[in-house]
Protein backbone atom coordinates (compact mmCIF):
# COMPACT_ATOMS: atom_id res chain seq x y z
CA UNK A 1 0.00 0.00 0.00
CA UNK A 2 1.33 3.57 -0.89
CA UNK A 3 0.54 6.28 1.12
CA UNK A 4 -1.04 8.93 -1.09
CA UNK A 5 -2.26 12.08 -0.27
CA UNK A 6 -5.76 13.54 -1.96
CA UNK A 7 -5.69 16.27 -4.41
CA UNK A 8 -7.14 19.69 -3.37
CA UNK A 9 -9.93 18.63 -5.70
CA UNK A 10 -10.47 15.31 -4.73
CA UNK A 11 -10.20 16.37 -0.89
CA UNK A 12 -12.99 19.53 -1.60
CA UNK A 13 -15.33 16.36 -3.02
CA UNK A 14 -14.78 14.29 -0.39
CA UNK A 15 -15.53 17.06 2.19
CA UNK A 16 -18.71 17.78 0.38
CA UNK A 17 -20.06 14.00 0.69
CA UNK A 18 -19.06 14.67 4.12
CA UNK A 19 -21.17 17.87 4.68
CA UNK A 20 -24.23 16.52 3.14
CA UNK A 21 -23.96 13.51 5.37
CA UNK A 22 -23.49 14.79 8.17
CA UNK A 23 -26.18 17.70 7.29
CA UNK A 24 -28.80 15.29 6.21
CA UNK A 25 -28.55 12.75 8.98
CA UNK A 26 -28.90 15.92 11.63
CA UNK A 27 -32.31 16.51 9.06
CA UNK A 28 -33.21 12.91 9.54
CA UNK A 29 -32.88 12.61 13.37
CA UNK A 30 -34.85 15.72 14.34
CA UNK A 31 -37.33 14.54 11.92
CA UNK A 32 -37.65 11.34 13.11
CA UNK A 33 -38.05 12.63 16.73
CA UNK A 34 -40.64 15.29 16.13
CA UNK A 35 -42.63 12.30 13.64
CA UNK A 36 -42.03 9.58 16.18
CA UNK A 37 -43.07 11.71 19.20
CA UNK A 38 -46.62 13.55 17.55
CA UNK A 39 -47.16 10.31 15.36
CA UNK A 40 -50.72 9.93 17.18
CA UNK A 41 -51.38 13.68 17.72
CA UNK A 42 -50.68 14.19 13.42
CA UNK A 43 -52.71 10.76 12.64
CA UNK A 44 -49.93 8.80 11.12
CA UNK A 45 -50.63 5.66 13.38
CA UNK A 46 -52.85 4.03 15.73
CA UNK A 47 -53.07 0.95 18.02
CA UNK A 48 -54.15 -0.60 14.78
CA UNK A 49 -52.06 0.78 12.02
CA UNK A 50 -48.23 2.35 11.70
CA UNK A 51 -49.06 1.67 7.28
CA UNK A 52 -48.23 6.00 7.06
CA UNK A 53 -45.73 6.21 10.04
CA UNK A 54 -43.92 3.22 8.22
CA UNK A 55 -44.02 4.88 4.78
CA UNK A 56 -42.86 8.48 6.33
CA UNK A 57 -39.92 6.47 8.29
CA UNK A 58 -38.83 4.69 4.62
CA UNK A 59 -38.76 7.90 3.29
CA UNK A 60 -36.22 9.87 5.49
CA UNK A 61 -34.35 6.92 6.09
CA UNK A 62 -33.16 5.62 2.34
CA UNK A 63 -31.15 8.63 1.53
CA UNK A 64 -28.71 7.52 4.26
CA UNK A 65 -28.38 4.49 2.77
CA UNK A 66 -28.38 5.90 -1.00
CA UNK A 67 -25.61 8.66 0.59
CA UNK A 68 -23.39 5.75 2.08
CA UNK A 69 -23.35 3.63 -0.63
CA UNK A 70 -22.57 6.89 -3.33
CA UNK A 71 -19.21 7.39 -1.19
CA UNK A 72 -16.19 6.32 -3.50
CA UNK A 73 -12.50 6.94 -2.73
CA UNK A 74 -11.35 9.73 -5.11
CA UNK A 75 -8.20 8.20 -5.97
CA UNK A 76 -8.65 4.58 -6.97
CA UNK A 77 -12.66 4.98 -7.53
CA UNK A 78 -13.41 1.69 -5.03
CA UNK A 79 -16.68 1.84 -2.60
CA UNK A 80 -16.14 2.71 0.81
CA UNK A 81 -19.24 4.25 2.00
CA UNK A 82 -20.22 1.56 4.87
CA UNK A 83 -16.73 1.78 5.79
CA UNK A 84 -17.34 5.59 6.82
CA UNK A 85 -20.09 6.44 8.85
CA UNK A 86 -20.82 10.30 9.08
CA UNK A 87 -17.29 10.98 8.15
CA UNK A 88 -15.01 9.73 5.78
CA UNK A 89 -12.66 6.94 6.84
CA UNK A 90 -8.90 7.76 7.61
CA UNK A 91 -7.37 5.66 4.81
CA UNK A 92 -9.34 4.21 1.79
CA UNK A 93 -8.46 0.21 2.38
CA UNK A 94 -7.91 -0.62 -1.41
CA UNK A 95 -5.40 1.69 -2.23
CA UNK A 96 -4.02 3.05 1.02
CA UNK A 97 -4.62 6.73 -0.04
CA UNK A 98 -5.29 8.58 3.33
CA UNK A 99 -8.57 10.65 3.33
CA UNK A 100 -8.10 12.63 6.94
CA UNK A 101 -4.66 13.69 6.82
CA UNK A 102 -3.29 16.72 4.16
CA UNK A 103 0.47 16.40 2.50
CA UNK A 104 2.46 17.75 4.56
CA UNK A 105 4.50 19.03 2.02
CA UNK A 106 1.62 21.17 1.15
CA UNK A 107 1.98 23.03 4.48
């Protein structure tokens, strides 16, 4: 494994997969509170039926999963979205390129 540094471009992506992550899945949570909390009160279930609460719950939760699996390394193009979680990992696994960390020689 070489240890490769990203390319202001490649880093400025990566931090912008990172900020709609992270952004989205603060979104998601609040939404899922306030939903979850005045599901009753807004009629989206009952003792007999969740069928809208499910639906509603579906909905804010697949772009996390669509987000995660979008997530690519910039250098060598291999997946590594469920390696990250709301950040990108430290050092993409296939090709050793580290993500967190800037060339130093660049400072």
């Amino acid at each position: 494994m070489s240890s490769n540094y990203l390319t202001k471009e490649q880093n400025d992506r990566l931090r912008q997969w990172e900020s709609w992550n992270k952004t989205y899945f603060i979104f998601a949570f609040f939404s899922l509170i306030v939903i979850l909390v005045f599901s009753s009160q807004l009629g989206l279930s009952s003792g007999d039926s969740w069928g809208p609460l499910g639906i509603l719950i579906a909905v804010l939760i697949t772009p996390i999963i669509v987000l995660q699996l979008r997530l690519e390394c910039p250098a060598c193009g291999h997946k590594i979205g469920w390696q990250a979680k709301l950040m990108a990992p430290d050092q993409c696994k296939a090709c050793g390129t580290f993500l967190r960390s800037v060339d130093p020689k660049i400072r």
